[in-house]
Protein backbone atom coordinates (compact mmCIF):
# COMPACT_ATOMS: atom_id res chain seq x y z
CA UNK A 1 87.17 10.20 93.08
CA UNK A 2 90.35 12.14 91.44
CA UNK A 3 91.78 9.72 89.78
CA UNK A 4 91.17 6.22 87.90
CA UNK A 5 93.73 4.40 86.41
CA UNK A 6 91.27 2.85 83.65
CA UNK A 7 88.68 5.33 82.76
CA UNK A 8 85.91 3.90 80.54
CA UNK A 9 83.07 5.77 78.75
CA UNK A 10 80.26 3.45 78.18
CA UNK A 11 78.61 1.17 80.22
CA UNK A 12 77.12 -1.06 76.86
CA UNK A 13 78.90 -4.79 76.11
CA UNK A 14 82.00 -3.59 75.40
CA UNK A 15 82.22 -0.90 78.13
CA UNK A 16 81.08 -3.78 80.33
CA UNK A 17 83.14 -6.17 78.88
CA UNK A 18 86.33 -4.31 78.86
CA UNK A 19 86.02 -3.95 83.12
CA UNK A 20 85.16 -7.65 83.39
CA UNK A 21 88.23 -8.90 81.10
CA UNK A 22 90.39 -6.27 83.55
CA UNK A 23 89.91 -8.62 86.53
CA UNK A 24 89.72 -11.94 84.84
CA UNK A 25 93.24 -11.29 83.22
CA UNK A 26 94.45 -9.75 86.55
CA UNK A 27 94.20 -6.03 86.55
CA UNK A 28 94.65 -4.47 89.87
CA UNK A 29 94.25 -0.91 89.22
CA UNK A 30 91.17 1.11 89.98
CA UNK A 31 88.92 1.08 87.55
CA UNK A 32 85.05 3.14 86.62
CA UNK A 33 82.49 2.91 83.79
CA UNK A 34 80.96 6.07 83.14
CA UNK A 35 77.84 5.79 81.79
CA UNK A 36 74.90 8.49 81.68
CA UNK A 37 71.65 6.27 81.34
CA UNK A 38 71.62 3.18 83.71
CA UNK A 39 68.41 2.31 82.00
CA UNK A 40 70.31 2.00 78.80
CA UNK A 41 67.16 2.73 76.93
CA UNK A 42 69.23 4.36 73.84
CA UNK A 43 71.69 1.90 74.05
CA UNK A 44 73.17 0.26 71.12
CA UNK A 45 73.55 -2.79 73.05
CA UNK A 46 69.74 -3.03 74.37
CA UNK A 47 68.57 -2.52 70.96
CA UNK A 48 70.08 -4.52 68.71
CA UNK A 49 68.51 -7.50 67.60
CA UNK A 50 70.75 -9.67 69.78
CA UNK A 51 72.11 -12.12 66.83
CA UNK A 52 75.60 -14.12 66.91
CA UNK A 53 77.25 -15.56 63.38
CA UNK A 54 80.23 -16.70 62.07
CA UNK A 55 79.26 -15.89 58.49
CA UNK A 56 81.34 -13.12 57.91
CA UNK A 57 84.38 -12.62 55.46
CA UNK A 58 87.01 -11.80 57.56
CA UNK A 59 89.02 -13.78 59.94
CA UNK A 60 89.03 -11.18 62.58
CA UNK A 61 84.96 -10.96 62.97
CA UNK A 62 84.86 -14.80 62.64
CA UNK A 63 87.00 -15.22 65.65
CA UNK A 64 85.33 -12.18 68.00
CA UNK A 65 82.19 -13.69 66.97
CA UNK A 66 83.22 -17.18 68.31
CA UNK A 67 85.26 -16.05 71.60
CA UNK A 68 81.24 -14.38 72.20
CA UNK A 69 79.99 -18.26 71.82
CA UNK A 70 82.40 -19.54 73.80
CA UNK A 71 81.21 -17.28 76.36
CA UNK A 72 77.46 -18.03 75.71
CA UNK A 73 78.39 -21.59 75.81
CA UNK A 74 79.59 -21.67 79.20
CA UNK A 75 77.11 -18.80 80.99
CA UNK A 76 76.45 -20.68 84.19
CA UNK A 77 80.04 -21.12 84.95
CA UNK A 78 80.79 -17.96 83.76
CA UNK A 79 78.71 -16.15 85.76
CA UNK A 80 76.40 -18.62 87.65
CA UNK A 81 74.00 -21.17 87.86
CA UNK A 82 71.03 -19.12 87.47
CA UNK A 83 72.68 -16.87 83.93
CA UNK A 84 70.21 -17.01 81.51
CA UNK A 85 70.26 -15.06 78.30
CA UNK A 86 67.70 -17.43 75.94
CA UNK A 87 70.02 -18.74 73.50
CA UNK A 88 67.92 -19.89 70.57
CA UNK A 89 70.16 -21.63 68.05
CA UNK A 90 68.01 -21.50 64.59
CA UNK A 91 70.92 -20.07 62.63
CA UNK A 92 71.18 -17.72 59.69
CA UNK A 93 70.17 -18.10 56.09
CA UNK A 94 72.09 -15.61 53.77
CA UNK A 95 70.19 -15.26 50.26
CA UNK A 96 72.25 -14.53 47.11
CA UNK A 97 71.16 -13.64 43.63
CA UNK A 98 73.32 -15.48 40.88
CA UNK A 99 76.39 -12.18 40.91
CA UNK A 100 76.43 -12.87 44.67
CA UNK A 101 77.06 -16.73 44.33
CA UNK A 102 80.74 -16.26 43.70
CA UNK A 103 81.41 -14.18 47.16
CA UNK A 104 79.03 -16.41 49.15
CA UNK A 105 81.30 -19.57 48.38
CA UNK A 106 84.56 -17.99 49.05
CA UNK A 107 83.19 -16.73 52.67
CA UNK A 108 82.18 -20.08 53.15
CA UNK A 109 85.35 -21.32 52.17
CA UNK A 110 86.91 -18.97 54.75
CA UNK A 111 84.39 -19.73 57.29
CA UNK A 112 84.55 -23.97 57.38
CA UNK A 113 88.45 -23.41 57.21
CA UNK A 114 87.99 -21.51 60.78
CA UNK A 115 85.70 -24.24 62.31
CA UNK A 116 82.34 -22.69 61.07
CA UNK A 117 79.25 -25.30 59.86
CA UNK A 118 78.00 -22.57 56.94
CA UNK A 119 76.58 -24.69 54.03
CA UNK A 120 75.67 -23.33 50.99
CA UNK A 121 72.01 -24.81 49.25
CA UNK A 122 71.14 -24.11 45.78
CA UNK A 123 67.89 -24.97 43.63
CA UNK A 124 65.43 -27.57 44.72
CA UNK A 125 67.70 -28.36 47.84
CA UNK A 126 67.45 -24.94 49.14
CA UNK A 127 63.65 -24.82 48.64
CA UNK A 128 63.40 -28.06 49.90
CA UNK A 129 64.99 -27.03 53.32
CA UNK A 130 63.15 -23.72 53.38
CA UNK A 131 60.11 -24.74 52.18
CA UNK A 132 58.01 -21.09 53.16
CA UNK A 133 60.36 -19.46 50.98
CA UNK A 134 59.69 -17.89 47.49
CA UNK A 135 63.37 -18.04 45.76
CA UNK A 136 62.27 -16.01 42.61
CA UNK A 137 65.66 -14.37 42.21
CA UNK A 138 68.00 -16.36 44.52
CA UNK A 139 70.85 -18.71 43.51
CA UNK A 140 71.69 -19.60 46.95
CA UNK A 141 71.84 -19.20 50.46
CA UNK A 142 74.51 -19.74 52.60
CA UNK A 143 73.17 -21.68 56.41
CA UNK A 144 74.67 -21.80 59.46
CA UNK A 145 72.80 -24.75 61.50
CA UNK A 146 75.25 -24.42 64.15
CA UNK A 147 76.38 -21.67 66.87
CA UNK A 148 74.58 -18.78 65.21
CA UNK A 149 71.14 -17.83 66.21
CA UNK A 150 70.20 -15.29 68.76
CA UNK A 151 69.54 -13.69 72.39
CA UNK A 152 68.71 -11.30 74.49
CA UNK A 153 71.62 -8.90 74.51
CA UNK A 154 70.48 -6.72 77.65
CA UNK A 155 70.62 -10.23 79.41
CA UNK A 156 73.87 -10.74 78.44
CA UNK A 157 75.16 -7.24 78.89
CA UNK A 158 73.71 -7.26 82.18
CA UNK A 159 75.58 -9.96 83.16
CA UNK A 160 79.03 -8.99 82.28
CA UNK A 161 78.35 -5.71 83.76
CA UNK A 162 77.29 -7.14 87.06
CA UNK A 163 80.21 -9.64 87.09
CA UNK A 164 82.00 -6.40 86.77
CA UNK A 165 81.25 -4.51 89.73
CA UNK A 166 81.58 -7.75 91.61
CA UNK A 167 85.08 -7.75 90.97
CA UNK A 168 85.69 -3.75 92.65
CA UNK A 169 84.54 -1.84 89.09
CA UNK A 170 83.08 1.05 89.95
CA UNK A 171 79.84 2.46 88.29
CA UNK A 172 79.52 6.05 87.49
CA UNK A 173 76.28 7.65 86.21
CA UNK A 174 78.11 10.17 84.55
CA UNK A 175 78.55 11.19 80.79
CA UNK A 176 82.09 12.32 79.76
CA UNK A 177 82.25 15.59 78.07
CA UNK A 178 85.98 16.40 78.08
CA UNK A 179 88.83 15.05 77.39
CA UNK A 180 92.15 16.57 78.57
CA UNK A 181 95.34 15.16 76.76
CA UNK A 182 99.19 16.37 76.24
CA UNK A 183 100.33 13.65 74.15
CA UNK A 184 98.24 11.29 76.00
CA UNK A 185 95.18 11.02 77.99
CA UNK A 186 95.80 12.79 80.60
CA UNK A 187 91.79 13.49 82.32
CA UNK A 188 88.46 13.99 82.00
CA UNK A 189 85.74 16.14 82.88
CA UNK A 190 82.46 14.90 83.64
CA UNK A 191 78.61 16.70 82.93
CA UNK A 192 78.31 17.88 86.08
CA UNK A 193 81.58 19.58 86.25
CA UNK A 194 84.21 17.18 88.02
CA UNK A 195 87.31 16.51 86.54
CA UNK A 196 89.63 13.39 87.53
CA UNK A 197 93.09 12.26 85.94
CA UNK A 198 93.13 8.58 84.84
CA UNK A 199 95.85 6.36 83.65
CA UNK A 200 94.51 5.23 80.74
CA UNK A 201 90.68 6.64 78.57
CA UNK A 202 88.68 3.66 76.92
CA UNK A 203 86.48 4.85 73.95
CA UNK A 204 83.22 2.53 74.38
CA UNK A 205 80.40 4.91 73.90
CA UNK A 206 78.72 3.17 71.08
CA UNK A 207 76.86 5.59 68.61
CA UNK A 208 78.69 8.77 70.63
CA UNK A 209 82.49 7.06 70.07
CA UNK A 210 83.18 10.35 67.51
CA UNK A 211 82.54 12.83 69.53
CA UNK A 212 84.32 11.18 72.65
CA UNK A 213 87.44 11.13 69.50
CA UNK A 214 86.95 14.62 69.10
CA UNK A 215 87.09 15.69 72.43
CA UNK A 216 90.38 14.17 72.40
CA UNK A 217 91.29 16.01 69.39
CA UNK A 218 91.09 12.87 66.92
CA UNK A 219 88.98 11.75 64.50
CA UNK A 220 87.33 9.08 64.43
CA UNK A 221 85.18 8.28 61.83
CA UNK A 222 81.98 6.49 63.79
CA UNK A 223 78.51 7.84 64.48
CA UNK A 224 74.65 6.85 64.28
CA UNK A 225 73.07 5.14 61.96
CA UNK A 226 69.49 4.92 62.62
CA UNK A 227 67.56 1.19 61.78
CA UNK A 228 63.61 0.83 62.67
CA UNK A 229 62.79 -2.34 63.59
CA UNK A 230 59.38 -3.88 63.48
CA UNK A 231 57.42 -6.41 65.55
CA UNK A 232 54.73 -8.39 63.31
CA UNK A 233 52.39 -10.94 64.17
CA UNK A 234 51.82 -13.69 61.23
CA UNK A 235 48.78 -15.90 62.59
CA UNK A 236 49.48 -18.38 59.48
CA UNK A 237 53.00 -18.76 59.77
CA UNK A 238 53.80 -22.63 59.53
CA UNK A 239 56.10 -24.17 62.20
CA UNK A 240 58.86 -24.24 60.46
CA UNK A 241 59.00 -20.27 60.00
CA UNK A 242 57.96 -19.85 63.75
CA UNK A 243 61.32 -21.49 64.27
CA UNK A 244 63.30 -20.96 61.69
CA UNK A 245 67.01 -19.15 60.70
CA UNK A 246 67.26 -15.27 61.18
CA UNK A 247 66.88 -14.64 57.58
CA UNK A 248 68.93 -12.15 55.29
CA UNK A 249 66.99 -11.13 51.72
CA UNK A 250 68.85 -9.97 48.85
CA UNK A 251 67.17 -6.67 48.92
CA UNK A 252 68.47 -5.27 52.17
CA UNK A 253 65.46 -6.96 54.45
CA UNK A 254 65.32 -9.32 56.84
CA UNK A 255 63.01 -11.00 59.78
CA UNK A 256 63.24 -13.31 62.63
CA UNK A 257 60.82 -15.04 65.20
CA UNK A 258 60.24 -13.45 68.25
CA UNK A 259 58.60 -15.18 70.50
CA UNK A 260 54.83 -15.93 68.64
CA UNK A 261 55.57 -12.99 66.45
CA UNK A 262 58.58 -12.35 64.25
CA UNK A 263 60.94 -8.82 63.83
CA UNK A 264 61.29 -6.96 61.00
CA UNK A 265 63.90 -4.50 59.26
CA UNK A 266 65.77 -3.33 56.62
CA UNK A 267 69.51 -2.19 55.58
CA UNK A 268 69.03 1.40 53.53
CA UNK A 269 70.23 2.62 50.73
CA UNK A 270 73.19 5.79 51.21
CA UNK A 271 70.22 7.54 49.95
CA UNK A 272 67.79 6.11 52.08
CA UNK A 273 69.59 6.81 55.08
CA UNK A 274 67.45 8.95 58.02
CA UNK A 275 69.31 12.66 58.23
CA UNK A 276 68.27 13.14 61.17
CA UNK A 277 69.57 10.72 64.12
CA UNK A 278 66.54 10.80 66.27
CA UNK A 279 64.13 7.96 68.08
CA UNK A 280 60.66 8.82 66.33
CA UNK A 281 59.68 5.91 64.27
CA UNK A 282 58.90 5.86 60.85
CA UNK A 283 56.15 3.63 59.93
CA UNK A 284 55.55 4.82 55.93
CA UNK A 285 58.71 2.13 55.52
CA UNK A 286 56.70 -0.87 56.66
CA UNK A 287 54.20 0.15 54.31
CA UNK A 288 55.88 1.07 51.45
CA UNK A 289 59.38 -1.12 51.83
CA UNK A 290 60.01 -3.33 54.01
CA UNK A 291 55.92 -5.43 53.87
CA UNK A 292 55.97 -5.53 50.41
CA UNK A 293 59.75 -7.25 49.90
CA UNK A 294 58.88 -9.45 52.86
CA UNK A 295 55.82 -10.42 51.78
CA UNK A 296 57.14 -11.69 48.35
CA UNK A 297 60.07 -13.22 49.52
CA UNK A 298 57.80 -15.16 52.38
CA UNK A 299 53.84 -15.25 50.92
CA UNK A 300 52.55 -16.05 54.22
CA UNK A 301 53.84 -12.51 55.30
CA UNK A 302 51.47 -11.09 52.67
CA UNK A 303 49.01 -11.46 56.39
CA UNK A 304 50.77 -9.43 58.93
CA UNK A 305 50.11 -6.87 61.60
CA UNK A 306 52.28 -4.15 63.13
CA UNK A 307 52.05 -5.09 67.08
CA UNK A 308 55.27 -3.00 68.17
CA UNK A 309 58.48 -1.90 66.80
CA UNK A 310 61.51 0.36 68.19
CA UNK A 311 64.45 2.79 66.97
CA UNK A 312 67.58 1.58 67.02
CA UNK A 313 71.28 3.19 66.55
CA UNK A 314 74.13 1.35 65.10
CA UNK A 315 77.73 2.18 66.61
CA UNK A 316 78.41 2.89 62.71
CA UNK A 317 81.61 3.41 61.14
CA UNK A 318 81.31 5.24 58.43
CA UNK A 319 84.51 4.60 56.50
CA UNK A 320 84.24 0.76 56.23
CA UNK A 321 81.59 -0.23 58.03
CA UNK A 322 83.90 -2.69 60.42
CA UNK A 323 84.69 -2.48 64.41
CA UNK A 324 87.69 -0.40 65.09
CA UNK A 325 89.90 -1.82 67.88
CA UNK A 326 92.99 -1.15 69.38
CA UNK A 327 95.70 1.64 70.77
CA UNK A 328 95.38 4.87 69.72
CA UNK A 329 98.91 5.90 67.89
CA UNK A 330 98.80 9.40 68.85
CA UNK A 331 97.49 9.09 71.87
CA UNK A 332 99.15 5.89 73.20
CA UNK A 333 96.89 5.49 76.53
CA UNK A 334 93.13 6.20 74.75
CA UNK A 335 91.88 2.48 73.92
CA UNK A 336 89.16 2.37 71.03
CA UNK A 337 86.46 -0.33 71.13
CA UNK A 338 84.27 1.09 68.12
CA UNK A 339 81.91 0.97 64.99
CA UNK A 340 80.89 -2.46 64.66
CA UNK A 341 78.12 -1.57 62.39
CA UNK A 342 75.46 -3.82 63.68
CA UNK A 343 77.67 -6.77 64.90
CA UNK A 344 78.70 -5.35 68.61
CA UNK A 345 76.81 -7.38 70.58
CA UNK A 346 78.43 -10.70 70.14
CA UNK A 347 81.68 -9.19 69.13
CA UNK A 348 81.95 -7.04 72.45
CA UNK A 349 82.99 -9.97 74.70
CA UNK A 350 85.94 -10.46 72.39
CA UNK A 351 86.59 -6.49 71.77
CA UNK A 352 86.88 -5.78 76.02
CA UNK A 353 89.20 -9.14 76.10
CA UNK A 354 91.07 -7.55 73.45
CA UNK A 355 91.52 -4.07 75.06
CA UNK A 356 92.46 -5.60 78.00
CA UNK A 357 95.48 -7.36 77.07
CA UNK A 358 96.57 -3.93 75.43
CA UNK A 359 96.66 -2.46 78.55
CA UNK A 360 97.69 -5.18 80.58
CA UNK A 361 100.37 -6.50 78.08
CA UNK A 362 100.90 -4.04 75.56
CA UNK A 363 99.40 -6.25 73.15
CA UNK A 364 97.03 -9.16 72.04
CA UNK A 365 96.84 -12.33 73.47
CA UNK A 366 93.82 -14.02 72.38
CA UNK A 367 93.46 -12.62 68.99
CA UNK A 368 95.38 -10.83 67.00
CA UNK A 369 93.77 -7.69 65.58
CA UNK A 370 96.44 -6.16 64.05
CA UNK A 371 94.46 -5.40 61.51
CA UNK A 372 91.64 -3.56 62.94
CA UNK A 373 92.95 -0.69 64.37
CA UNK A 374 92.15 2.58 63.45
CA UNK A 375 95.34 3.20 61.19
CA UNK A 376 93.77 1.72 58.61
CA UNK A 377 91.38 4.70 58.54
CA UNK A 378 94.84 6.65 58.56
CA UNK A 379 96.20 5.16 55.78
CA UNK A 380 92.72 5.28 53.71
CA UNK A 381 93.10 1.35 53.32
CA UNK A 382 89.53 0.15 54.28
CA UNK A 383 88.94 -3.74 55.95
CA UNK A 384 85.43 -4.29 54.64
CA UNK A 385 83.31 -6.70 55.65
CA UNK A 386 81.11 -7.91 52.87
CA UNK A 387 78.52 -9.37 55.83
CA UNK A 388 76.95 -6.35 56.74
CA UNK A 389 73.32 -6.62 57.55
């Protein structure tokens, strides 16, 4: 191979997704995913805890999030009969002390307005519903009982990726480490020393996404952010737990069943933050964090043992913690599918759509997300999400 007319560096959900969306919308061009692990076992995509919401506060994230439950919604025909990816729709409960009441409501606003279910329960009603709940400092919680929940992303990035090379993608277990470009992308060079010219460089390297920037000679402002998850079995957990909503606490925690057991994790502090980006596991946090909020907020959870647990890195952007998506202005053929900040999974479907009509058509079809390319980060005029778990 010399050259590739779409040249993309990542083989995660967006990576994956951006090849698929290619063909479906009628690319003919040659086109290769380069991706260094085919195991993905750093991935950002294989780690992630696999969850799909509408409860965000921003239009743009409400509608990736639903073109990624569209897609869920109509697996076997997507991609076959036999696509399987273990859908479990308990929704998501997001707990608010009385100063977060006011910002709760008006996302909810937002999100019914856009087709979402989210219903906000306060006092008796909410403890009513959630009945293994301790709501000592909550005013309310905001519920999705409908098309939120969660999956098994490798499943689904699988998938997509194999729908992919169906469709003449080719699969390249290579990592890019250069960049060439002279007002665009004009090649890349590869780790074991090849070089090809492409057409056109797509950015989908997760966690890595700023240093693929820099090798461009942009900035970008996205790198790890490490989150330890835990895996906790809870022999006394009622029914109603063993099935119930992912759960979001007001003090950065939150949990989930998994199978007979249930995940655990945490949002930290800036000060909390791990320094160092590596995949050792910290346990002293489940000891001295993350058990001790839990188990107040849920008493049953005061009985819990460790079975498991893994690192994680979040594609993180570090300006305003929301996906960056879109055309490059300086370089006009380098495509940027980036930083979703723990939300990637069910928003990469949507994101490789996106990119796809960019290149295709020179702009978006489906959805318009004007607003969520990286000029923003230019101009120092930050899209925050306020849903960031």
């Amino acid at each position: 191979m010399t050259h590739v007319d779409v040249a993309i560096a990542g083989g995660g959900i967006v990576g994956s997704s951006t090849a698929y969306y290619l063909r479906k919308n009628g690319f003919t061009g040659s086109i290769a995913i380069f991706e260094q692990d085919m195991s993905f076992k750093h991935a950002c995509t294989a780690l992630s805890w696999g969850g799909i919401r509408q409860q965000f506060s921003t239009p743009e994230n409400i509608r990736l999030s639903q073109f990624g439950l569209k897609l869920i919604r109509n697996l076997k025909d997507e991609f076959g009969s036999d696509a399987e990816i273990g859908f479990k729709e308990s929704g998501y409960l997001v707990l608010a002390t009385e100063k977060g009441v006011d910002v709760l409501e008006e996302n909810q606003r937002l999100q019914t307005s856009m087709g979402a279910d989210t219903i906000i329960y306060k006092g008796e009603e909410l403890a009513r519903k959630f009945p293994w709940i301790n709501f000592e400092g909550v005013a309310a919680g905001s519920f999705g009982p409908k098309n939120e929940g969660y999956f098994d992303p490798y499943s689904l990035m699988s998938l997509v990726r194999r729908a992919a090379l169906a469709r003449d993608v080719t699969l390249v277990q290579q990592r890019v480490t250069g960049v060439q470009q002279n007002g665009k992308v004009t090649g890349i060079t590869l780790a074991n020393g090849d070089s090809l010219t492409v057409g056109a460089l797509v950015n989908a390297a997760g966690a890595g996404a700023g240093d693929l920037a820099a090798m461009a000679g942009v900035e970008l402002p996205v790198g790890p952010a490490k989150r330890y998850v835990y895996v906790v079995d809870c022999p006394d957990a009622p029914e109603g737990l063993r099935k119930g909503p992912l759960t979001f606490d007001v003090s950065g925690d939150y949990f989930r069943p998994e199978g007979r057991n249930f995940i655990w994790g945490f949002t930290p502090t800036d000060e909390e933050e791990p320094q160092v980006k590596d995949w050792e596991m910290d346990e002293s946090w489940f000891e001295s964090k993350v058990w001790p909020g839990l188990a107040h907020r849920v008493p049953v959870f005061e009985a819990v043992k460790m079975v498991g647990g893994w690192v994680g890195h979040y594609d993180y952007n570090w300006f305003d913690q929301n996906g960056i998506i879109g055309r490059h202005p300086v370089l006009p053929n380098f495509y940027l599918g980036n930083g979703f900040s723990g939300h990637g999974i069910q928003q990469g479907p949507a994101t490789g759509n996106a990119i796809s009509e960019l290149i295709i058509h020179g702009g978006f079809k489906t959805i318009d997300l004007t607003r969520m390319g990286v000029e923003r980060v230019h101009r120092k005029e930050p899209l925050f999400e306020k849903n960031i778990f």
